[in-house]
PDB file of N, CA and C in Angstrom:
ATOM      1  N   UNK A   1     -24.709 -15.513  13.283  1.00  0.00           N
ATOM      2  CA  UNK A   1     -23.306 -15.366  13.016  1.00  0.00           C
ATOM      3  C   UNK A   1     -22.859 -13.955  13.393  1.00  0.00           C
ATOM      4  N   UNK A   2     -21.475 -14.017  13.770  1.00  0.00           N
ATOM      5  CA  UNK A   2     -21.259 -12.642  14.388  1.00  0.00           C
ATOM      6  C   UNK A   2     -20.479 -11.763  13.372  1.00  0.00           C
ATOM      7  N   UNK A   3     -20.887 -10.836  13.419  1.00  0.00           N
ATOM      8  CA  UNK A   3     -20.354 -10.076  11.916  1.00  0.00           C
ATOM      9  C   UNK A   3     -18.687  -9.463  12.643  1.00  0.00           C
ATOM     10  N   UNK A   4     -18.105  -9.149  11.828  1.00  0.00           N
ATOM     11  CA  UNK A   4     -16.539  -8.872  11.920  1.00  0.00           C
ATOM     12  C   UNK A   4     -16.104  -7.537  11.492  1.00  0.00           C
ATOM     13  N   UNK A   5     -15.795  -6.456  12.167  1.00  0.00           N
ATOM     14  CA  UNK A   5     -15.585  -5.731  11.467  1.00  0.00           C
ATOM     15  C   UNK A   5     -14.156  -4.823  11.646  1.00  0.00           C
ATOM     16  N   UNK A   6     -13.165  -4.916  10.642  1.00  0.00           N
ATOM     17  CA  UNK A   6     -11.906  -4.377  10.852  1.00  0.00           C
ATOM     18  C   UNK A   6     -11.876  -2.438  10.514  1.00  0.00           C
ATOM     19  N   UNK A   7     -11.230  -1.844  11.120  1.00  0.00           N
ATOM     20  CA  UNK A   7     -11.227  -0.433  10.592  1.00  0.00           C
ATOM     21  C   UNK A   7      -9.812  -0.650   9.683  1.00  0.00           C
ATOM     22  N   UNK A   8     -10.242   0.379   8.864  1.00  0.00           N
ATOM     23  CA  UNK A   8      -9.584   0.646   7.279  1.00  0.00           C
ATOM     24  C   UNK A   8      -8.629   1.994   7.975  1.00  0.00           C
ATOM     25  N   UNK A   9      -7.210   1.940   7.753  1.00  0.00           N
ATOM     26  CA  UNK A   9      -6.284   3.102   7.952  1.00  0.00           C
ATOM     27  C   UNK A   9      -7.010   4.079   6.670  1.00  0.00           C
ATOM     28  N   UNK A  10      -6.887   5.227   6.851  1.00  0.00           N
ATOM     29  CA  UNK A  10      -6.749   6.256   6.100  1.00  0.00           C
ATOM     30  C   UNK A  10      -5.904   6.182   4.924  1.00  0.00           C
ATOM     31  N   UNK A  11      -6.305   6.567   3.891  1.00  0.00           N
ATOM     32  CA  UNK A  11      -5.210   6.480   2.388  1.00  0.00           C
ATOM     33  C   UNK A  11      -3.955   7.864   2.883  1.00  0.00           C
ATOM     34  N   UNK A  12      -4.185   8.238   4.125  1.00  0.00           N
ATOM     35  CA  UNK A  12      -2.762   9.001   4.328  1.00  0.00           C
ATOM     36  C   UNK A  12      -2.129   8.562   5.499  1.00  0.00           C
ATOM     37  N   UNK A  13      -2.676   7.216   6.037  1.00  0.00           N
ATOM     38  CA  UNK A  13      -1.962   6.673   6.771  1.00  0.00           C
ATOM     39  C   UNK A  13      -1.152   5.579   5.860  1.00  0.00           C
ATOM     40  N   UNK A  14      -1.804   5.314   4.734  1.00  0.00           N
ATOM     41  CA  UNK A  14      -1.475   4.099   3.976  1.00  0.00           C
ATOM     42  C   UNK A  14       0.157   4.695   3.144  1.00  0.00           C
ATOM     43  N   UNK A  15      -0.229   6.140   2.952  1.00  0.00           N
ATOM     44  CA  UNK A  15       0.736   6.562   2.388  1.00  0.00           C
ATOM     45  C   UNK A  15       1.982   7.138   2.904  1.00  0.00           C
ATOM     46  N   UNK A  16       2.261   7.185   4.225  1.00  0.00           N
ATOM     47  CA  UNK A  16       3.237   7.475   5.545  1.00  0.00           C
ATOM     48  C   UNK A  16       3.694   5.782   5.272  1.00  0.00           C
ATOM     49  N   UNK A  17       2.941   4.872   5.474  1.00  0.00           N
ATOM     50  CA  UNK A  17       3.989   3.189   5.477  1.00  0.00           C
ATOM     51  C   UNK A  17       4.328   3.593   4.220  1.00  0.00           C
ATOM     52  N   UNK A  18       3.519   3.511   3.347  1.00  0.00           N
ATOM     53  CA  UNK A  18       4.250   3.434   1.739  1.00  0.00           C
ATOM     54  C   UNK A  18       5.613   4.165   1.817  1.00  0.00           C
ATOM     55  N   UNK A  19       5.432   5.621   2.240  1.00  0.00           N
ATOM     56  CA  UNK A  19       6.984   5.973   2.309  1.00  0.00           C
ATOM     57  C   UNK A  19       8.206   5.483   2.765  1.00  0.00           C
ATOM     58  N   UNK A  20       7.286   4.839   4.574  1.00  0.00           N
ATOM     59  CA  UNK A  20       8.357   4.018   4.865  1.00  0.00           C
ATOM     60  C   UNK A  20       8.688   3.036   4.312  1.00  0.00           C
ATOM     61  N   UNK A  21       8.071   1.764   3.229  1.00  0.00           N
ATOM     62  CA  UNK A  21       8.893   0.610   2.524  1.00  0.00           C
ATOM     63  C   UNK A  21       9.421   1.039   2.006  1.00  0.00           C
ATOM     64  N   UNK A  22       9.757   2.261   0.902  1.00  0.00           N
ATOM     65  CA  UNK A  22       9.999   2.853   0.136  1.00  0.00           C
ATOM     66  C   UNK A  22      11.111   3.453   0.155  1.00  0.00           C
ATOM     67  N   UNK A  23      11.217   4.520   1.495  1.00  0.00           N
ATOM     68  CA  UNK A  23      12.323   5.241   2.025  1.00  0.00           C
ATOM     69  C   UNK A  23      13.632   4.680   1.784  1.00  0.00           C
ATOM     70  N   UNK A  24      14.105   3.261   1.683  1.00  0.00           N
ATOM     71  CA  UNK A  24      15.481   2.389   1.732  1.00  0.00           C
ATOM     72  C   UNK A  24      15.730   3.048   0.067  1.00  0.00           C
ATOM     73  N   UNK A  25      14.648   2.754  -1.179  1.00  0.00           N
ATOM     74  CA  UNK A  25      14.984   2.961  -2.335  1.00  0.00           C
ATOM     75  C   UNK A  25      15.478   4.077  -2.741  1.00  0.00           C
ATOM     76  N   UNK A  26      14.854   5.690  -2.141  1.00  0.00           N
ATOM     77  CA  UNK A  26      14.862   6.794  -2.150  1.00  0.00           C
ATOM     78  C   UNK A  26      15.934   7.780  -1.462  1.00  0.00           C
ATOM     79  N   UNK A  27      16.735   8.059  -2.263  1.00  0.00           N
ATOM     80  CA  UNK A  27      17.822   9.337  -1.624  1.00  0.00           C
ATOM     81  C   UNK A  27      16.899  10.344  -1.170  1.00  0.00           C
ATOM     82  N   UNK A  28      17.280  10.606   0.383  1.00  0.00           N
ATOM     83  CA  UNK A  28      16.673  11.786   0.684  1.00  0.00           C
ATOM     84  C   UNK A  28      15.362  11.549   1.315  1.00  0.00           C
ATOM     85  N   UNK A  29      14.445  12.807   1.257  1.00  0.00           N
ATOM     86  CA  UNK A  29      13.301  13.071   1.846  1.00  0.00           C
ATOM     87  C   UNK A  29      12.051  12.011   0.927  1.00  0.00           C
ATOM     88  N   UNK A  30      11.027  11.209   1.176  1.00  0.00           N
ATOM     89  CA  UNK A  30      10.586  10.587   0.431  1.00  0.00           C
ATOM     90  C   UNK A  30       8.991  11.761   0.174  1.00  0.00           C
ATOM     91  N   UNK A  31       8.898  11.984  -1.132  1.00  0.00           N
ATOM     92  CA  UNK A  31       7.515  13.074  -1.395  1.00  0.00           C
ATOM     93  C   UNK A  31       6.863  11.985  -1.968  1.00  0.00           C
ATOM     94  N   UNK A  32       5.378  13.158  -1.995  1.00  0.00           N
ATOM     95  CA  UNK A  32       4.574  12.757  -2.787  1.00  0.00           C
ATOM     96  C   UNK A  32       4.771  12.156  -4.129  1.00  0.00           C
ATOM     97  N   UNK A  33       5.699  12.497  -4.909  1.00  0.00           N
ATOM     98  CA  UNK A  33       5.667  12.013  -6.293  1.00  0.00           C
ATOM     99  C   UNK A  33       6.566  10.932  -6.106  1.00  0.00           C
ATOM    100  N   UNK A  34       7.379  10.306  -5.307  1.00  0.00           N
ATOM    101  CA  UNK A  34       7.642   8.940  -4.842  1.00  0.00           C
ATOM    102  C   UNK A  34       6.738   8.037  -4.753  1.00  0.00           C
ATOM    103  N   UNK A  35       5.983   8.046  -4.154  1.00  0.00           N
ATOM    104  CA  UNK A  35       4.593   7.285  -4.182  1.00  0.00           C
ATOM    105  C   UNK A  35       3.645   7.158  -4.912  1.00  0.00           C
ATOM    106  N   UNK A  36       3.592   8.482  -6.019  1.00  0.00           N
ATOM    107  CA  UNK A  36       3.259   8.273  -6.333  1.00  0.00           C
ATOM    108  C   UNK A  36       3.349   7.209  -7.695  1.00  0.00           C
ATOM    109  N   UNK A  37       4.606   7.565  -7.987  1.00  0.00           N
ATOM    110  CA  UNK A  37       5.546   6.417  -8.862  1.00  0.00           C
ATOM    111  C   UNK A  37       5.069   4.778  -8.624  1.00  0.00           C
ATOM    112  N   UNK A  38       5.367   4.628  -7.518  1.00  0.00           N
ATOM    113  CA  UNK A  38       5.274   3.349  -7.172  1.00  0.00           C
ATOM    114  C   UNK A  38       3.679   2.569  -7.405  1.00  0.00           C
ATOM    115  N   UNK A  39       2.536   3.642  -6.640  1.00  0.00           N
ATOM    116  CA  UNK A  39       1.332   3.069  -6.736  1.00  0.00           C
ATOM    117  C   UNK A  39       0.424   3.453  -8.558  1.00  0.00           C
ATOM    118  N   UNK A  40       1.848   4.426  -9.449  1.00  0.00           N
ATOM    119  CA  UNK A  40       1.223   4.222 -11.097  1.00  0.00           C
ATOM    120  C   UNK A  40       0.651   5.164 -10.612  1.00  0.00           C
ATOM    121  N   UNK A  41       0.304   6.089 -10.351  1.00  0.00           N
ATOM    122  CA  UNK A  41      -0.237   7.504 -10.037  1.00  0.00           C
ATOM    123  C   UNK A  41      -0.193   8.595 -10.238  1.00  0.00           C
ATOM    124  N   UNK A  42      -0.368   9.847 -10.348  1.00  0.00           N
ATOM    125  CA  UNK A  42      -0.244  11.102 -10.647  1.00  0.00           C
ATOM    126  C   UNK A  42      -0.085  11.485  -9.168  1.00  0.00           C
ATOM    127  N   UNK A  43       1.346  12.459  -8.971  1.00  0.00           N
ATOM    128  CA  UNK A  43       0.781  13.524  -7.589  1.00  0.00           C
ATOM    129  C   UNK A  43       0.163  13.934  -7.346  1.00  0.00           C
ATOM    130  N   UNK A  44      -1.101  14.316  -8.522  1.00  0.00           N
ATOM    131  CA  UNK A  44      -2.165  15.040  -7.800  1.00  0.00           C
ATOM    132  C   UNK A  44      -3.157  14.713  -7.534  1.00  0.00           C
ATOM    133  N   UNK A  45      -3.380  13.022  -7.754  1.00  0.00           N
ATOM    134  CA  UNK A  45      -3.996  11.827  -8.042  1.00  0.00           C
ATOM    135  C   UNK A  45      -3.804  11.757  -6.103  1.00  0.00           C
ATOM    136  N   UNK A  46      -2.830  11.452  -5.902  1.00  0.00           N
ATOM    137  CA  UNK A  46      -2.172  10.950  -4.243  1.00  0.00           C
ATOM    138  C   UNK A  46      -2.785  12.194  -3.254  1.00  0.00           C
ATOM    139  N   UNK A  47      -2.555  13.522  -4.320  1.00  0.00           N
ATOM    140  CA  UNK A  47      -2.856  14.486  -3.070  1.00  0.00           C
ATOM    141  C   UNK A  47      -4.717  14.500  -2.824  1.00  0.00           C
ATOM    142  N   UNK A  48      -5.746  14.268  -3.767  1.00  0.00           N
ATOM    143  CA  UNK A  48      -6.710  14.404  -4.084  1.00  0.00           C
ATOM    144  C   UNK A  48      -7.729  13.176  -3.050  1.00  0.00           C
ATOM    145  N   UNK A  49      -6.921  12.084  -3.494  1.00  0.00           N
ATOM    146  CA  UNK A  49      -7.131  10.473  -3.105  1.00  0.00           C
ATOM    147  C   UNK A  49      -6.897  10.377  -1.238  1.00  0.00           C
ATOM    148  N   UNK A  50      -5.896  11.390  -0.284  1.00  0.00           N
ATOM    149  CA  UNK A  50      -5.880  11.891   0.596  1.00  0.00           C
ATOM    150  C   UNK A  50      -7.332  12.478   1.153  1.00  0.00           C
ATOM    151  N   UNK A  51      -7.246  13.892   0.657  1.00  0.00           N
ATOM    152  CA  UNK A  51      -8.247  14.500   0.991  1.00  0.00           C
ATOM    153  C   UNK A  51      -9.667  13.892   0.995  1.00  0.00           C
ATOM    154  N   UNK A  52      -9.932  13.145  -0.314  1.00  0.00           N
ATOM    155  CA  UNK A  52     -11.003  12.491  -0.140  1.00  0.00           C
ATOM    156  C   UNK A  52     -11.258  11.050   0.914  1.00  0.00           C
ATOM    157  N   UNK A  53     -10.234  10.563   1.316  1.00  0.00           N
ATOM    158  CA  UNK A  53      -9.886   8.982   1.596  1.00  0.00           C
ATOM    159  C   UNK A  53     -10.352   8.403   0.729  1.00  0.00           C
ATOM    160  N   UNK A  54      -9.630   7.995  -0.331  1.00  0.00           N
ATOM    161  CA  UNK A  54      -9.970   7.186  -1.305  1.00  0.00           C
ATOM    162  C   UNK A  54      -9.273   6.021  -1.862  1.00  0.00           C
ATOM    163  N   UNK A  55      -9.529   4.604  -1.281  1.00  0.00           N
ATOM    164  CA  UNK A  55      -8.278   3.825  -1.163  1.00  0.00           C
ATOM    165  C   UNK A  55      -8.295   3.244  -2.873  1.00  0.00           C
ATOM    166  N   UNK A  56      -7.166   3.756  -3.871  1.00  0.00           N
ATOM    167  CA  UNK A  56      -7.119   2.905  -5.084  1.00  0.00           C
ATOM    168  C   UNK A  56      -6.421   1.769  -4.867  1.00  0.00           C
ATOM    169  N   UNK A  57      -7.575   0.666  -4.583  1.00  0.00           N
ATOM    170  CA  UNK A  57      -7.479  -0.776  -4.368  1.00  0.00           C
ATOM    171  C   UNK A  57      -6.728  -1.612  -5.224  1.00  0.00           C
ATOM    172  N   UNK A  58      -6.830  -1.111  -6.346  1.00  0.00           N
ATOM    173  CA  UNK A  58      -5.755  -2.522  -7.566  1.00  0.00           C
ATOM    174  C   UNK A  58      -4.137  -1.706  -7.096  1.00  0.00           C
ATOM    175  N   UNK A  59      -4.042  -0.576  -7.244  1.00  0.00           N
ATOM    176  CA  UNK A  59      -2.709  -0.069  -7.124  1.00  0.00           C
ATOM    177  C   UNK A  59      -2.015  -0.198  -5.430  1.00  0.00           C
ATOM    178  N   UNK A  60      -2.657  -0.489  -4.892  1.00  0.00           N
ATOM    179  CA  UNK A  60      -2.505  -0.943  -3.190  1.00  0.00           C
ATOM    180  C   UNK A  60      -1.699  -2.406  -3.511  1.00  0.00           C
ATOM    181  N   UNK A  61      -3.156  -3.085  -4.337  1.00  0.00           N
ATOM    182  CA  UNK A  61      -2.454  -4.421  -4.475  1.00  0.00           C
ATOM    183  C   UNK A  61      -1.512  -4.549  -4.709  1.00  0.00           C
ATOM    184  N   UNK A  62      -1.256  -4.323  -6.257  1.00  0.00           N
ATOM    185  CA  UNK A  62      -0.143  -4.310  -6.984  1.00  0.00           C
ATOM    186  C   UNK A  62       1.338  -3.942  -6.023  1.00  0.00           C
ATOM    187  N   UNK A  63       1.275  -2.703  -5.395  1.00  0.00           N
ATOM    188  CA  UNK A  63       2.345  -2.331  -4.295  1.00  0.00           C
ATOM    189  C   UNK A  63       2.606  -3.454  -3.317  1.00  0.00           C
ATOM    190  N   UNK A  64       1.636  -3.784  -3.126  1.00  0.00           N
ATOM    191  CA  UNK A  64       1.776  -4.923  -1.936  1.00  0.00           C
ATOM    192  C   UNK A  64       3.101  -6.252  -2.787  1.00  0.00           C
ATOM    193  N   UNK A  65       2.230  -6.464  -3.803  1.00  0.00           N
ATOM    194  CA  UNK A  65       2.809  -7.619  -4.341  1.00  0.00           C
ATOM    195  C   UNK A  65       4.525  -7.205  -4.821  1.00  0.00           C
ATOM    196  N   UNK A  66       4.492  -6.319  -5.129  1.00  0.00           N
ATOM    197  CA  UNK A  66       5.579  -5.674  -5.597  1.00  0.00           C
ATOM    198  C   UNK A  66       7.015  -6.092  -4.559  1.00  0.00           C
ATOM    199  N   UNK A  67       6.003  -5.538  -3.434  1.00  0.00           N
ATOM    200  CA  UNK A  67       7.234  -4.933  -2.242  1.00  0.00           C
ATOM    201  C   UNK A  67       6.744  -6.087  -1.457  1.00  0.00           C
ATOM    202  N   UNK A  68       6.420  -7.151  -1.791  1.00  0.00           N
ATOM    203  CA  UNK A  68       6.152  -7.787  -0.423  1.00  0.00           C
ATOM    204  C   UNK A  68       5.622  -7.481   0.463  1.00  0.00           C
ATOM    205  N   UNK A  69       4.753  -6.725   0.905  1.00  0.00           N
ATOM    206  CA  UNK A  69       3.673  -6.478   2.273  1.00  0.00           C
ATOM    207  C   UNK A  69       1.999  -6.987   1.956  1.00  0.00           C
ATOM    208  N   UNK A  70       2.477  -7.436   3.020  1.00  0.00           N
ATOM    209  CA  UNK A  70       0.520  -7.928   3.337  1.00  0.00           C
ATOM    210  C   UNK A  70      -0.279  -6.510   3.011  1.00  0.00           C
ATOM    211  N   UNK A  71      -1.514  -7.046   2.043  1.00  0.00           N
ATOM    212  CA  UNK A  71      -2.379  -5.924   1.761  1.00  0.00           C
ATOM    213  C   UNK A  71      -3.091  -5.203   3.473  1.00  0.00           C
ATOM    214  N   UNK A  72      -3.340  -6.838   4.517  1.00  0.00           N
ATOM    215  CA  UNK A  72      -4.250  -6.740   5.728  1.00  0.00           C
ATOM    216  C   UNK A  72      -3.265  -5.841   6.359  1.00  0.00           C
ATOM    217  N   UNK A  73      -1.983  -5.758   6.121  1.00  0.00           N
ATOM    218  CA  UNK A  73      -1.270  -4.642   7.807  1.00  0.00           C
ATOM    219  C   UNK A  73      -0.843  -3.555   6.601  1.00  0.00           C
ATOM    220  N   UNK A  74      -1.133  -3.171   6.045  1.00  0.00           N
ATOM    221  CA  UNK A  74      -1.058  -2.171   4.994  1.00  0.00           C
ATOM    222  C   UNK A  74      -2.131  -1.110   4.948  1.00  0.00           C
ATOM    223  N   UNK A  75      -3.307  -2.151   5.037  1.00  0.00           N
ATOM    224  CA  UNK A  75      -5.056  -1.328   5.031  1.00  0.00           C
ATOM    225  C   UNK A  75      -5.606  -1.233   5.514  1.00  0.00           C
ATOM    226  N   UNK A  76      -5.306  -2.862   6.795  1.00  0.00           N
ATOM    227  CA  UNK A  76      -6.454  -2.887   7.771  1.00  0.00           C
ATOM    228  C   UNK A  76      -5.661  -2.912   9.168  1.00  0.00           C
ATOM    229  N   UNK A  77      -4.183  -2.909   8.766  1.00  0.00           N
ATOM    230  CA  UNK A  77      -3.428  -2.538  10.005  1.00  0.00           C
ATOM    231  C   UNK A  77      -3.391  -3.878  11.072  1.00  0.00           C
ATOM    232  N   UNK A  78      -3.648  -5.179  10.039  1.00  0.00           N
ATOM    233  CA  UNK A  78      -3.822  -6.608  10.797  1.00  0.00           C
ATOM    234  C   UNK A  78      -1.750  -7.118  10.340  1.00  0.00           C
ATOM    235  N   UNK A  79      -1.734  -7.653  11.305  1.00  0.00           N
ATOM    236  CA  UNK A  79       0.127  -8.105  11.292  1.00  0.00           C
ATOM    237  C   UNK A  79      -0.273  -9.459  11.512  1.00  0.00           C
ATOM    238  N   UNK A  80      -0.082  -9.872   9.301  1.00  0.00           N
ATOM    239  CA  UNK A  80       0.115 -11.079   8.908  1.00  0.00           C
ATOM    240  C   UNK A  80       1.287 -11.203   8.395  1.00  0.00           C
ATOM    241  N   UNK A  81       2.213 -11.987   7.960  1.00  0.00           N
ATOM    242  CA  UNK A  81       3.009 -12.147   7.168  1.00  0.00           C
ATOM    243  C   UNK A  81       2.946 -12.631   5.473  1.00  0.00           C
ATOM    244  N   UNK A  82       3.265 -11.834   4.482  1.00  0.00           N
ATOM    245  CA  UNK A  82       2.634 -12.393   3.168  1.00  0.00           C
ATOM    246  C   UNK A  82       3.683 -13.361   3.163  1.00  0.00           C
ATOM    247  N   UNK A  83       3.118 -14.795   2.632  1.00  0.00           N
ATOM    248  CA  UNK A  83       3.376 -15.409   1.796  1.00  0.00           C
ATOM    249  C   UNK A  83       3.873 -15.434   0.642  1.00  0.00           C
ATOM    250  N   UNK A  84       5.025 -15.455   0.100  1.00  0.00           N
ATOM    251  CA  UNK A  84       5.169 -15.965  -1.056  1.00  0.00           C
ATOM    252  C   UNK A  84       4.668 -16.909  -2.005  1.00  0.00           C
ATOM    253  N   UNK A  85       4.176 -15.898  -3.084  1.00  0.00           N
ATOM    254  CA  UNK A  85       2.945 -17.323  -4.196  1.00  0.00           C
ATOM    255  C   UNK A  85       4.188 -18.018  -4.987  1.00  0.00           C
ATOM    256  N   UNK A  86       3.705 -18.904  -5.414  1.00  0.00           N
ATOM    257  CA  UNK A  86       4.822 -19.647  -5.853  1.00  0.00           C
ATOM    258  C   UNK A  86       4.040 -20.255  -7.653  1.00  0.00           C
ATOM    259  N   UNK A  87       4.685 -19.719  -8.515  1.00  0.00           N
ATOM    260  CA  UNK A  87       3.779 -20.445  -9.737  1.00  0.00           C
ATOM    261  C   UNK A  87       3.992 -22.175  -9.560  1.00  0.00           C
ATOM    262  N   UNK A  88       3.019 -22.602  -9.591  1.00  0.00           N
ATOM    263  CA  UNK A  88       2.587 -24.308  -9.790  1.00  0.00           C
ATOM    264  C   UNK A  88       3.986 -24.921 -10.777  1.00  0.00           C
ATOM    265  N   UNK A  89       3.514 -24.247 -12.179  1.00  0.00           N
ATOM    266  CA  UNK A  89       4.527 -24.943 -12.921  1.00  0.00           C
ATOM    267  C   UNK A  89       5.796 -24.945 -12.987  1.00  0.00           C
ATOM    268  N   UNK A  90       6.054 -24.001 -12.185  1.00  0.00           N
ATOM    269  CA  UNK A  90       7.887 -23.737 -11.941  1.00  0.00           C
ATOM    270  C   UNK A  90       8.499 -24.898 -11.071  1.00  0.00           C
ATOM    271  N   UNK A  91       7.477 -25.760 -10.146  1.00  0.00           N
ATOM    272  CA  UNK A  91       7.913 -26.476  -9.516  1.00  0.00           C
ATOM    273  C   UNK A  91       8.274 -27.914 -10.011  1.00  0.00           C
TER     274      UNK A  91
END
């Protein structure tokens, strides 16, 4: 079997899109503590998580789901379209 392997953007490439979904919500210049808002974070959490590349995976999610973006063109820079989940019992 042939193994698959996608490259992972940088957690400061991840955080340049984040600004851009973001940017529409935000008067002005979008900073660090914008983002960091959104992904439940500390600024110095975002600036640290940079330097190291350190992708915090549940708070990625969570953003994703939030804002509607595919986790794959977010992290792995793959252009899927998310789906909308739909709860079962609502239907």
């Amino acid at each position: 079997m042939r193994e698959i392997k996608y490259r992972r953007n940088s957690f400061a490439e991840i955080v340049e899109r984040i600004k851009d979904i973001i940017s529409k919500d935000v008067k002005g210049f979008v900073k660090h503590k914008h983002v960091a808002e959104v992904l439940n974070l500390s600024p110095n959490t975002i600036r640290v998580y940079k330097v190291k590349n350190i992708l915090p995976t549940e708070h990625i999610y969570e953003f994703c789901i939030k804002y509607d973006v595919s986790f794959d063109w977010l992290v792995f820079d793959k252009s899927f379209k998310m789906k909308k989940l739909r709860n079962v019992n609502q239907e």
